[in-house]
Protein backbone atom coordinates (compact mmCIF):
# COMPACT_ATOMS: atom_id res chain seq x y z
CA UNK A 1 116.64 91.70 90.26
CA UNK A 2 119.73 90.58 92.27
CA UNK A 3 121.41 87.46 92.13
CA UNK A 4 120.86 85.61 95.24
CA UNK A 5 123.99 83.78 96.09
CA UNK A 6 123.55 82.12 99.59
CA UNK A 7 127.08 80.10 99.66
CA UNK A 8 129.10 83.27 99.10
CA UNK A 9 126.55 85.41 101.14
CA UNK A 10 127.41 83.49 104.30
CA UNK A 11 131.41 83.46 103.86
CA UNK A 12 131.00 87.00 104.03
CA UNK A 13 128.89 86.61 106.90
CA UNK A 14 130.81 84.74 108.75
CA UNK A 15 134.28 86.98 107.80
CA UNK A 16 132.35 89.90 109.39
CA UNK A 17 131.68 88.21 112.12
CA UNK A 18 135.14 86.67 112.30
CA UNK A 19 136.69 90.47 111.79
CA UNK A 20 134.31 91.16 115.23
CA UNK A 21 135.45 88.77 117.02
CA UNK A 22 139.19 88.83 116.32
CA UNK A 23 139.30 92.50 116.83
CA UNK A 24 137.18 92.04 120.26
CA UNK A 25 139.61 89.61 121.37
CA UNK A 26 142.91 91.33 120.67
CA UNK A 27 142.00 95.12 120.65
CA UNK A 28 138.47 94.54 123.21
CA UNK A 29 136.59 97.02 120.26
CA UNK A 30 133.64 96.90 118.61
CA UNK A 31 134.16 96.90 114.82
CA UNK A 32 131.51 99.49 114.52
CA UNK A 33 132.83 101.37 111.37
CA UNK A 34 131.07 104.63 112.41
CA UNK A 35 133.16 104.24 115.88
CA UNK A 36 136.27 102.54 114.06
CA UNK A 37 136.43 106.13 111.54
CA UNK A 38 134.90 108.53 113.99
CA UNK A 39 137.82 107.94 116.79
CA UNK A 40 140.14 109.11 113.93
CA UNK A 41 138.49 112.01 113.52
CA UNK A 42 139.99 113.73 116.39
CA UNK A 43 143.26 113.59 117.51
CA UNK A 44 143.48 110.07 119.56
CA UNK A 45 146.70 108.98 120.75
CA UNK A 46 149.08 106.85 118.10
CA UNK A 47 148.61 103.66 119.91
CA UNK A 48 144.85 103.79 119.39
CA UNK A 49 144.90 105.03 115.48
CA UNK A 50 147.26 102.62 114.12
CA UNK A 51 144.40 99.67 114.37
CA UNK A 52 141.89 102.19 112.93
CA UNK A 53 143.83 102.90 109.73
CA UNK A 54 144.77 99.25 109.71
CA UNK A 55 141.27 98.27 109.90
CA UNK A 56 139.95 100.71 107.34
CA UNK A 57 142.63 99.81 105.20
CA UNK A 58 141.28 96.36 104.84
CA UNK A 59 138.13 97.57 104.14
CA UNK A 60 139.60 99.32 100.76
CA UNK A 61 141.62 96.51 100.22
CA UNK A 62 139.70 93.73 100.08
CA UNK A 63 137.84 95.02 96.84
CA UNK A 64 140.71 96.29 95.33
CA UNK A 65 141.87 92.42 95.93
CA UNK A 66 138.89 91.30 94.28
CA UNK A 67 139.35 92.92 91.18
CA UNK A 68 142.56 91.78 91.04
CA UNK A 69 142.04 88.31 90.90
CA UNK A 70 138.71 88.34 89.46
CA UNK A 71 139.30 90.55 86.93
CA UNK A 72 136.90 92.76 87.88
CA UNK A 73 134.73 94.23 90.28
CA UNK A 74 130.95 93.92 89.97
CA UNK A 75 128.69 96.00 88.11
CA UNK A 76 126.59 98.11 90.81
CA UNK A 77 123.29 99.59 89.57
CA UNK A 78 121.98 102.24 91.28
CA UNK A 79 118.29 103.56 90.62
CA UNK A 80 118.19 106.31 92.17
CA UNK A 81 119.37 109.98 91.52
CA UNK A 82 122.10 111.76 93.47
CA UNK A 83 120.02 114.29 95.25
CA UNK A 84 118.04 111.39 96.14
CA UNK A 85 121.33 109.13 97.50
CA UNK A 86 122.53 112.63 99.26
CA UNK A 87 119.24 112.77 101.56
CA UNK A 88 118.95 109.11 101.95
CA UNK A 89 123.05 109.68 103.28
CA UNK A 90 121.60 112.46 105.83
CA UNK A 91 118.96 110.31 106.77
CA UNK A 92 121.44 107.52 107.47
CA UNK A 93 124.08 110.08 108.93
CA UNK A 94 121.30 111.49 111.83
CA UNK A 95 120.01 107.79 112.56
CA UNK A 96 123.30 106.71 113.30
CA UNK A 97 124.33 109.87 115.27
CA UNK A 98 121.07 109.41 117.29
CA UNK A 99 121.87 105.68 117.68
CA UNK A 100 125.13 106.46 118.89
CA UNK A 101 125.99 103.63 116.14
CA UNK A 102 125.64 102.09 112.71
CA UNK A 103 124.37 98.92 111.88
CA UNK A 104 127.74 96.90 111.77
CA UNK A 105 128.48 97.84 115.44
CA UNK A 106 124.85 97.49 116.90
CA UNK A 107 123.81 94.85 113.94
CA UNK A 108 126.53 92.58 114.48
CA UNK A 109 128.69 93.37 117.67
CA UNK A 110 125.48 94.43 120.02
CA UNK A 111 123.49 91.59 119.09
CA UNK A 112 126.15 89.02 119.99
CA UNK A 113 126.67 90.69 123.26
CA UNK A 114 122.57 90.83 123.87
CA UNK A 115 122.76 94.26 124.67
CA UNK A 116 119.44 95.89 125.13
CA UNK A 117 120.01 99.03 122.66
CA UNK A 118 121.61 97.22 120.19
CA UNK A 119 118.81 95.25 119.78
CA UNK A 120 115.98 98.27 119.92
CA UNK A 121 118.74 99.68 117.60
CA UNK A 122 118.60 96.77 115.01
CA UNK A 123 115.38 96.22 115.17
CA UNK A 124 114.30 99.94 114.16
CA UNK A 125 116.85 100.16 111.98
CA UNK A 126 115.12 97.01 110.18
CA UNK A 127 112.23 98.26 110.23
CA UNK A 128 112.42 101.92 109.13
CA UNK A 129 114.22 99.94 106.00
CA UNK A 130 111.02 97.81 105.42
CA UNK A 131 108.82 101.07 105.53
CA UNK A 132 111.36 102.96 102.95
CA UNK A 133 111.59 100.33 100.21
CA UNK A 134 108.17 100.09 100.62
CA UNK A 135 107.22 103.36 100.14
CA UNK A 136 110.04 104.46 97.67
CA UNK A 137 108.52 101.00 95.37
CA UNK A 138 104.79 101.15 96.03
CA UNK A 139 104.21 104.65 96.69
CA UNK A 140 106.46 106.47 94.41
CA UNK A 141 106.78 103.25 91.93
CA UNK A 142 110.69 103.55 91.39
């Protein structure tokens, strides 16, 4: 079972959404990581990497920052097998591809900015996640 820890659970909510909104107000982006990562992809203009490599940066740094002064990072668990993690990854990979977004851009930028597909997005991506961990627990018993 996981620990449920709802104090630190919403500081890291509201970071997230504090890393949206500060990058929407001085870059006007989405912090979509799929979009943040994908526009580095091919060659974009200097201007417009340097706060993508910043930005991803963090996103490595902040654990390594954790350990650090924790001492540690967490032990993860993971119950499934690799050829199992690989297809869930394509699964994820063609959802967001046919989204034209992951959940962090459409989850928590699209939703504050009531747009339409965002929420359709969300809402199926909710839902497909309800169906799985039923299935994968239920149906297959893992």
């Amino acid at each position: 079972m996981t620990e449920f820890t709802p104090l630190l659970s919403a500081l890291g909510g509201v970071m997230i959404g504090l890393a949206a909104v500060l990058l929407m107000a001085f870059n006007g982006r989405i912090a979509g990581i799929s979009g943040i990562l994908g526009g580095l992809l091919p060659p974009s203009p200097a201007s417009d990497r340097a706060w993508r490599v910043a930005f991803l940066a963090g996103m490595v740094a902040a654990p390594l920052a954790y350990a650090v002064f924790s001492g540690g990072m967490p032990e993860i668990q993971v119950p499934m097998s690799m050829p199992l993690l690989a297809v869930g990854g394509l699964i994820v990979g063609s959802g967001l591809a046919y989204s034209s977004g992951c959940t962090s851009g459409h989850g928590v930028c699209g939703i504050a900015r009531l747009s339409p597909r965002s929420i359709v997005a969300t809402l199926t991506f909710m839902a497909t996640t309800a169906v799985t961990v039923f299935i994968v627990r239920h149906v297959f018993g893992a």
